[in-house]
C-alpha atoms as a PDB file:
ATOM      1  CA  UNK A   1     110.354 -92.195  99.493  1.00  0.00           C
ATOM      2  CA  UNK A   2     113.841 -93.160 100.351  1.00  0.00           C
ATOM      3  CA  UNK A   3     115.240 -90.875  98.354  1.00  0.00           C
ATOM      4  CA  UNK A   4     113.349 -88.008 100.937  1.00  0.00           C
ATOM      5  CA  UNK A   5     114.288 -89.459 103.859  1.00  0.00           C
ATOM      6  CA  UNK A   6     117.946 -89.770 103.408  1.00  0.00           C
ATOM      7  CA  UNK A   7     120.561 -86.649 102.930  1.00  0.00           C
ATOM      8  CA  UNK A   8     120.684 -85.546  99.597  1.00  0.00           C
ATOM      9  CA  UNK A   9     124.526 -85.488  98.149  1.00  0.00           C
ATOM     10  CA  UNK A  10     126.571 -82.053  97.005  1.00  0.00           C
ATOM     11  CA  UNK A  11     126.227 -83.039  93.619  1.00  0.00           C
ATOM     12  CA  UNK A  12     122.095 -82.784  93.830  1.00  0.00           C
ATOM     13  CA  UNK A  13     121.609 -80.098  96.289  1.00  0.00           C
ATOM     14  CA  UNK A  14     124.635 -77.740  94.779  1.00  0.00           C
ATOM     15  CA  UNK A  15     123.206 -77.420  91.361  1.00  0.00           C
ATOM     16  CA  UNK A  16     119.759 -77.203  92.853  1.00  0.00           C
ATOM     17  CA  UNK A  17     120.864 -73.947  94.552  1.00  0.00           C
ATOM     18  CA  UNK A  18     122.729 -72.821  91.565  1.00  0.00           C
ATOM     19  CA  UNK A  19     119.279 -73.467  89.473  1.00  0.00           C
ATOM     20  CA  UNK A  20     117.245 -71.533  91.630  1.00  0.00           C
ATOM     21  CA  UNK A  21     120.360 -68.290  92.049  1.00  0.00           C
ATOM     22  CA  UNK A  22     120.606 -68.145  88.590  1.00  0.00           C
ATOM     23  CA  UNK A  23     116.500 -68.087  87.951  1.00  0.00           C
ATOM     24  CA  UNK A  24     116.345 -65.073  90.754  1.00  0.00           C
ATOM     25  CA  UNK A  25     119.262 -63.405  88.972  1.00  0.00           C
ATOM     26  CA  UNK A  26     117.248 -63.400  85.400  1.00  0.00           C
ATOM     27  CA  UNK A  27     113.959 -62.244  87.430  1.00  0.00           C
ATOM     28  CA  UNK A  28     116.308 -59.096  88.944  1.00  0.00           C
ATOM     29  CA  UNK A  29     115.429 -61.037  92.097  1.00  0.00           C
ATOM     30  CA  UNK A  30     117.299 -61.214  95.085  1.00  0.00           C
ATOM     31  CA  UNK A  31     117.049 -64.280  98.157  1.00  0.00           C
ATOM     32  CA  UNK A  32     116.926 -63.612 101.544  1.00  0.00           C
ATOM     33  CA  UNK A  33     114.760 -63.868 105.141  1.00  0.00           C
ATOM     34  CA  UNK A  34     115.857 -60.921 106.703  1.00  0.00           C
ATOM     35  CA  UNK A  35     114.097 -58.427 104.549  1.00  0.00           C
ATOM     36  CA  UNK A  36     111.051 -60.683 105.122  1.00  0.00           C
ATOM     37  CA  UNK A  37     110.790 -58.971 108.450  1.00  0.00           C
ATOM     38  CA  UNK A  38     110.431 -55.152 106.603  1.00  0.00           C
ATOM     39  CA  UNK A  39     107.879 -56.555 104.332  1.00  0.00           C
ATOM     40  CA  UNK A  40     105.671 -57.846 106.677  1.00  0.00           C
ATOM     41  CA  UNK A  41     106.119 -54.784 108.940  1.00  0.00           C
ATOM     42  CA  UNK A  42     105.088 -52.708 105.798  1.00  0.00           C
ATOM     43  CA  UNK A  43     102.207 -55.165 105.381  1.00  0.00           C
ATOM     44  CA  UNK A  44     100.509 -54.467 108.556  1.00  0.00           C
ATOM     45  CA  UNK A  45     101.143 -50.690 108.086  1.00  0.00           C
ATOM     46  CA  UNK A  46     104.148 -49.671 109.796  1.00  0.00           C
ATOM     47  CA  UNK A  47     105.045 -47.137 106.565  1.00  0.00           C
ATOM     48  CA  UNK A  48     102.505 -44.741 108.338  1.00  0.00           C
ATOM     49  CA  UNK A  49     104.792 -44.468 111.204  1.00  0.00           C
ATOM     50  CA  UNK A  50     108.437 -44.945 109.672  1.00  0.00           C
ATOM     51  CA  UNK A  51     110.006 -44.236 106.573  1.00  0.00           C
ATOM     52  CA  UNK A  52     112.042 -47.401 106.563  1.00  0.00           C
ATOM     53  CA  UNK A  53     108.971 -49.607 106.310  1.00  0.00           C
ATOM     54  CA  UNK A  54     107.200 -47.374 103.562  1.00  0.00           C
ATOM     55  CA  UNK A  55     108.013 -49.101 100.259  1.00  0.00           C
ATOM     56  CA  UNK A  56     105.657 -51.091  97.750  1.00  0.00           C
ATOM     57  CA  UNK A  57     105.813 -54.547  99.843  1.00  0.00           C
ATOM     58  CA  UNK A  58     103.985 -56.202  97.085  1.00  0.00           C
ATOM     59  CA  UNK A  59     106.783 -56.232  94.939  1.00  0.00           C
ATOM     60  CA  UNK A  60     108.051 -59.063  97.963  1.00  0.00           C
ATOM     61  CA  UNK A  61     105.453 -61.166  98.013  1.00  0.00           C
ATOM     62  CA  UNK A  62     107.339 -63.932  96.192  1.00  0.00           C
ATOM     63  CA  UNK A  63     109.719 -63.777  99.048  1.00  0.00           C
ATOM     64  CA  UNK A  64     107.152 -64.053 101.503  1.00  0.00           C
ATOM     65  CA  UNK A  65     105.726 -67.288  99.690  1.00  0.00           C
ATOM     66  CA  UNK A  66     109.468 -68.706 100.359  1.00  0.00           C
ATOM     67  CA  UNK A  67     110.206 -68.053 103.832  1.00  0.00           C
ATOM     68  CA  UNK A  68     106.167 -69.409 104.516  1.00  0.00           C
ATOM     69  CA  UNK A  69     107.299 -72.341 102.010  1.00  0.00           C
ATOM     70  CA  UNK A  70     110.202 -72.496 104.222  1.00  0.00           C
ATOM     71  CA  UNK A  71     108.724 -73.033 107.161  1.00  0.00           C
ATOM     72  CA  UNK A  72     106.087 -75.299 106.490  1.00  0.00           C
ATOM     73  CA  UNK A  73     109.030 -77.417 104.089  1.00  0.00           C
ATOM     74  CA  UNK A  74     110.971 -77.517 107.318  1.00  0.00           C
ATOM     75  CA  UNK A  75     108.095 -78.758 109.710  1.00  0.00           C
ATOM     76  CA  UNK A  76     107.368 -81.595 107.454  1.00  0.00           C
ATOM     77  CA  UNK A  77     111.209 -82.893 106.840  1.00  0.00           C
ATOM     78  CA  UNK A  78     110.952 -82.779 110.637  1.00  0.00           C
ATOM     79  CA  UNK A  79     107.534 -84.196 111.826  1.00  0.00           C
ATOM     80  CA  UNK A  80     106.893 -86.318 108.516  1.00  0.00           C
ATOM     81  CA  UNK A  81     110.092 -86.970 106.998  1.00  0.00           C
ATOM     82  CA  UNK A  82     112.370 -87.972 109.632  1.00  0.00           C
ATOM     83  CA  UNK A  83     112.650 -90.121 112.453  1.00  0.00           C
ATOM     84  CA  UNK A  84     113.631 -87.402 115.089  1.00  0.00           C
ATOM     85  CA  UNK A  85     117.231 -88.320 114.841  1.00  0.00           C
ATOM     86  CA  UNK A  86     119.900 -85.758 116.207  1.00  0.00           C
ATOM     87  CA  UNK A  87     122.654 -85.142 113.435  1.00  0.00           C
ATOM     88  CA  UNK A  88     126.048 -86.741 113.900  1.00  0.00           C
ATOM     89  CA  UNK A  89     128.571 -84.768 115.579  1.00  0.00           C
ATOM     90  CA  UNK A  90     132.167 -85.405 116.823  1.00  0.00           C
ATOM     91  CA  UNK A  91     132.691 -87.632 119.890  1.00  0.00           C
ATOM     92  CA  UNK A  92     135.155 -84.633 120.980  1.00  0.00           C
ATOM     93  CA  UNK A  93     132.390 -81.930 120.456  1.00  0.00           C
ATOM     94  CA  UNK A  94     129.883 -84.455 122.299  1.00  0.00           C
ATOM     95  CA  UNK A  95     132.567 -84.245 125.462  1.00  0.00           C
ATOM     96  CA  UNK A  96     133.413 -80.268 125.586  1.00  0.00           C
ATOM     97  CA  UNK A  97     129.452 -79.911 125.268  1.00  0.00           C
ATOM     98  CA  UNK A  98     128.959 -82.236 128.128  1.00  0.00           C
ATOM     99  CA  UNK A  99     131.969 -80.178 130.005  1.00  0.00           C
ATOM    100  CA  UNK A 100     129.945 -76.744 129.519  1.00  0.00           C
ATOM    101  CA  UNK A 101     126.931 -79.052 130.851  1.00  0.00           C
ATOM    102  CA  UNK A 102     125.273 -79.811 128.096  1.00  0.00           C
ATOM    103  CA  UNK A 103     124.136 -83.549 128.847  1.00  0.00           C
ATOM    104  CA  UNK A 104     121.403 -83.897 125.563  1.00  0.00           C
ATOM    105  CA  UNK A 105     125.006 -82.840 123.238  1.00  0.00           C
ATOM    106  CA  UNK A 106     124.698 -85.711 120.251  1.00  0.00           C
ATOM    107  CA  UNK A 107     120.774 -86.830 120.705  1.00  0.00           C
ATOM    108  CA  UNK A 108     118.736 -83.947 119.965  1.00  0.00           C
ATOM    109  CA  UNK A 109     118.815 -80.828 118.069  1.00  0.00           C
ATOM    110  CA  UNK A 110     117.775 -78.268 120.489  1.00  0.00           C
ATOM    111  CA  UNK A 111     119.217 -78.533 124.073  1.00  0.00           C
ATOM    112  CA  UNK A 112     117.108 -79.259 126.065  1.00  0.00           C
ATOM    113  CA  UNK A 113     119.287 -76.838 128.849  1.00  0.00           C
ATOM    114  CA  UNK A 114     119.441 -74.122 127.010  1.00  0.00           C
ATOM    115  CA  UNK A 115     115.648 -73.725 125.447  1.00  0.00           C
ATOM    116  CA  UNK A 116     113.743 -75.578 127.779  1.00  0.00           C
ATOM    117  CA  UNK A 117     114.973 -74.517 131.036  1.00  0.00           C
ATOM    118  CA  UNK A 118     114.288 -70.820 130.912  1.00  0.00           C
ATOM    119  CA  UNK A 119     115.627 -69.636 134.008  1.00  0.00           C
ATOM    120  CA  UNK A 120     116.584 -65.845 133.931  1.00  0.00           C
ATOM    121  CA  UNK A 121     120.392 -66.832 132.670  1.00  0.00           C
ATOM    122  CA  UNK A 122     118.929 -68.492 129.426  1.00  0.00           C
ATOM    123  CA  UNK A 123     115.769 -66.074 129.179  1.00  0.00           C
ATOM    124  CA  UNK A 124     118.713 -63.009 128.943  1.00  0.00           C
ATOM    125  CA  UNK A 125     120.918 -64.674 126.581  1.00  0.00           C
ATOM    126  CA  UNK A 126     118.427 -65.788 124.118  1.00  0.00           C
ATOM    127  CA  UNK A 127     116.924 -61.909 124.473  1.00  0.00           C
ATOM    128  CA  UNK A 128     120.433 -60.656 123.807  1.00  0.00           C
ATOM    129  CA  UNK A 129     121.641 -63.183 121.263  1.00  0.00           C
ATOM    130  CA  UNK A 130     118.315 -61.987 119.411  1.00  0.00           C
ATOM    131  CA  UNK A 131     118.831 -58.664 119.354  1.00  0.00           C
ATOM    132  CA  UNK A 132     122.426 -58.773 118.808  1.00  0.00           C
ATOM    133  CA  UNK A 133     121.483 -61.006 115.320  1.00  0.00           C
ATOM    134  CA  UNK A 134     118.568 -58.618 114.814  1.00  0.00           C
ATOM    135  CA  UNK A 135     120.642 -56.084 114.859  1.00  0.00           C
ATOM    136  CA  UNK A 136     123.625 -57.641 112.585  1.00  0.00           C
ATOM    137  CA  UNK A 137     121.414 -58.316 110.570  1.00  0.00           C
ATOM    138  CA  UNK A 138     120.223 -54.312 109.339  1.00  0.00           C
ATOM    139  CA  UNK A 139     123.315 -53.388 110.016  1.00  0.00           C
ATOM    140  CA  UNK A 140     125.511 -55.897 107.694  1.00  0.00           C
ATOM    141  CA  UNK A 141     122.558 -55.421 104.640  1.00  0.00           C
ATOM    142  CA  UNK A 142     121.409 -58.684 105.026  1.00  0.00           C
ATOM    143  CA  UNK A 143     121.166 -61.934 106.881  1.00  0.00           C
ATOM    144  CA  UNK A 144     123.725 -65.132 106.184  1.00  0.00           C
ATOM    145  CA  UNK A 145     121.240 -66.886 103.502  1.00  0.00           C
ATOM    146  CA  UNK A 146     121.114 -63.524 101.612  1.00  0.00           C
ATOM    147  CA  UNK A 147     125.185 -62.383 101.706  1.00  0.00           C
ATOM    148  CA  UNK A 148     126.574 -65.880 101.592  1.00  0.00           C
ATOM    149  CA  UNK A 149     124.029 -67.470  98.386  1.00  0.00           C
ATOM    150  CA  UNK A 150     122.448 -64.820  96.734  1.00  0.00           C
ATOM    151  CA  UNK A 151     124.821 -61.809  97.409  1.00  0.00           C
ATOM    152  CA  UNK A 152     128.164 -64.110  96.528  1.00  0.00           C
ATOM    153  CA  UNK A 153     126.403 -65.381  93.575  1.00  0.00           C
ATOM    154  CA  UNK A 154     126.041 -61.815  92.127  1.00  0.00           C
ATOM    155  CA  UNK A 155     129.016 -61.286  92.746  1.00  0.00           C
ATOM    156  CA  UNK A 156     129.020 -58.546  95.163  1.00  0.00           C
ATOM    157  CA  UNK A 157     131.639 -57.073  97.380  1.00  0.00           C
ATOM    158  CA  UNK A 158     130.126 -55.967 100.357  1.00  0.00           C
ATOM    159  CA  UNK A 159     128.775 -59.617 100.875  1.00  0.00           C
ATOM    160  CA  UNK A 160     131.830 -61.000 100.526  1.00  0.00           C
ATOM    161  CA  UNK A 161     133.107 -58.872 103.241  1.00  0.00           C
ATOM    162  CA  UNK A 162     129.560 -59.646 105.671  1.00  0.00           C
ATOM    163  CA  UNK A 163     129.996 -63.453 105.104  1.00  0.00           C
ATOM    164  CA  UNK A 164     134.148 -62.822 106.115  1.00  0.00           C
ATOM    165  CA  UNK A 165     132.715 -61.285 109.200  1.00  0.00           C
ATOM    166  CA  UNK A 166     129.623 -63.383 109.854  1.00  0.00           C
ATOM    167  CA  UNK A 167     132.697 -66.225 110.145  1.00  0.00           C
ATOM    168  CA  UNK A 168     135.264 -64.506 112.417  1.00  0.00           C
ATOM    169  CA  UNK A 169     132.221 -63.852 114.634  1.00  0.00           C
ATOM    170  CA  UNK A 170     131.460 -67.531 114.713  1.00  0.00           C
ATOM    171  CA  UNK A 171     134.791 -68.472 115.228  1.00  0.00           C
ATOM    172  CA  UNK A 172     135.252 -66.097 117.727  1.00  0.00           C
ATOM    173  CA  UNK A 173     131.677 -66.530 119.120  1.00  0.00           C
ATOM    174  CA  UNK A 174     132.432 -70.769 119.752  1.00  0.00           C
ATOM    175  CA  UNK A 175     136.251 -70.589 120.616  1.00  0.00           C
ATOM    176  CA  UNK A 176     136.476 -67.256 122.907  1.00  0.00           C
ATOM    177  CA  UNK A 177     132.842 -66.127 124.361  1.00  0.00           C
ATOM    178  CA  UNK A 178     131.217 -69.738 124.809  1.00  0.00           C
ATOM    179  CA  UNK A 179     132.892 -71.150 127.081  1.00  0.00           C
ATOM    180  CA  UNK A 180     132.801 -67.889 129.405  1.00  0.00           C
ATOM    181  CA  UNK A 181     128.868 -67.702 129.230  1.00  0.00           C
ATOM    182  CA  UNK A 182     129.105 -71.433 129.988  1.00  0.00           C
END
């Protein structure tokens, strides 16, 4: 049990993820959560109504049975597995955090002022900040997990490209919008 409840090293999880990229590539399979979203939509029957969603979901339900796996993987690391510990993070992030007025920064994973407190500030950026990824998402191909593992492990260009952007927009995201929407 130790062995769970500690971080596993680069050297385990790396080849792990190379195990599991290289079994999708011989299935002609490709990872990702973003095209979850289309399959469920086509699912529940939205390929009467829009061309986009009319495809043979089926053909995704292994993907499904990952992002579900996912999700119920992630609730038991985090209700079972772990002590409810906040990940380590630099004393100097800890202090522009608290400058921004972030007083939880370093003991929790959520903010507590930023998801709990939904005045209409926080209820508009977290609306925005969802579309705005929502729409990244269809319009880069893909979301980060699918461009930046399975799309660089093929080997293909235009993810290359989408994880270059998805990182200027970070960058750009933490060092030039954050601190003016804080």
């Amino acid at each position: 049990m130790e062995a769970l409840y500690g971080t596993w090293p680069w050297y385990v999880g790396g080849p792990l993820v190379a195990f599991i990229m290289l079994l999708l590539i011989k299935l002609g399979k490709s990872f990702g959560f973003s095209s979850n979203f289309r399959t469920m939509c086509s699912a529940l029957g939205a390929g009467k109504h829009c061309d986009f969603f009319d495809f043979d979901w089926k053909s995704q339900r292994w993907n499904l049975l990952f992002l579900f796996g996912s999700m119920i993987g992630g609730f038991v690391g985090a209700h079972l597995l772990s002590e409810h510990q906040a990940p380590p993070i630099s004393a100097d992030t800890i202090s522009t955090l608290k400058s921004y007025g972030f007083e939880s920064a370093g003991t929790t994973y959520l903010p507590p002022e930023l998801f709990f407190n939904l005045d209409a500030k926080n209820l508009i950026l977290l609306f925005v900040g969802g579309i705005l990824v929502g729409f990244g998402t269809r319009y880069a191909g893909g979301c980060t997990s699918g461009h930046a593992i399975s799309g660089l492990s093929n080997l293909q260009w235009p993810s290359l490209v989408a994880v270059i952007g998805f990182f200027i927009g970070g960058l750009l995201m933490v060092h030039v919008l954050f601190p003016y929407i804080f």
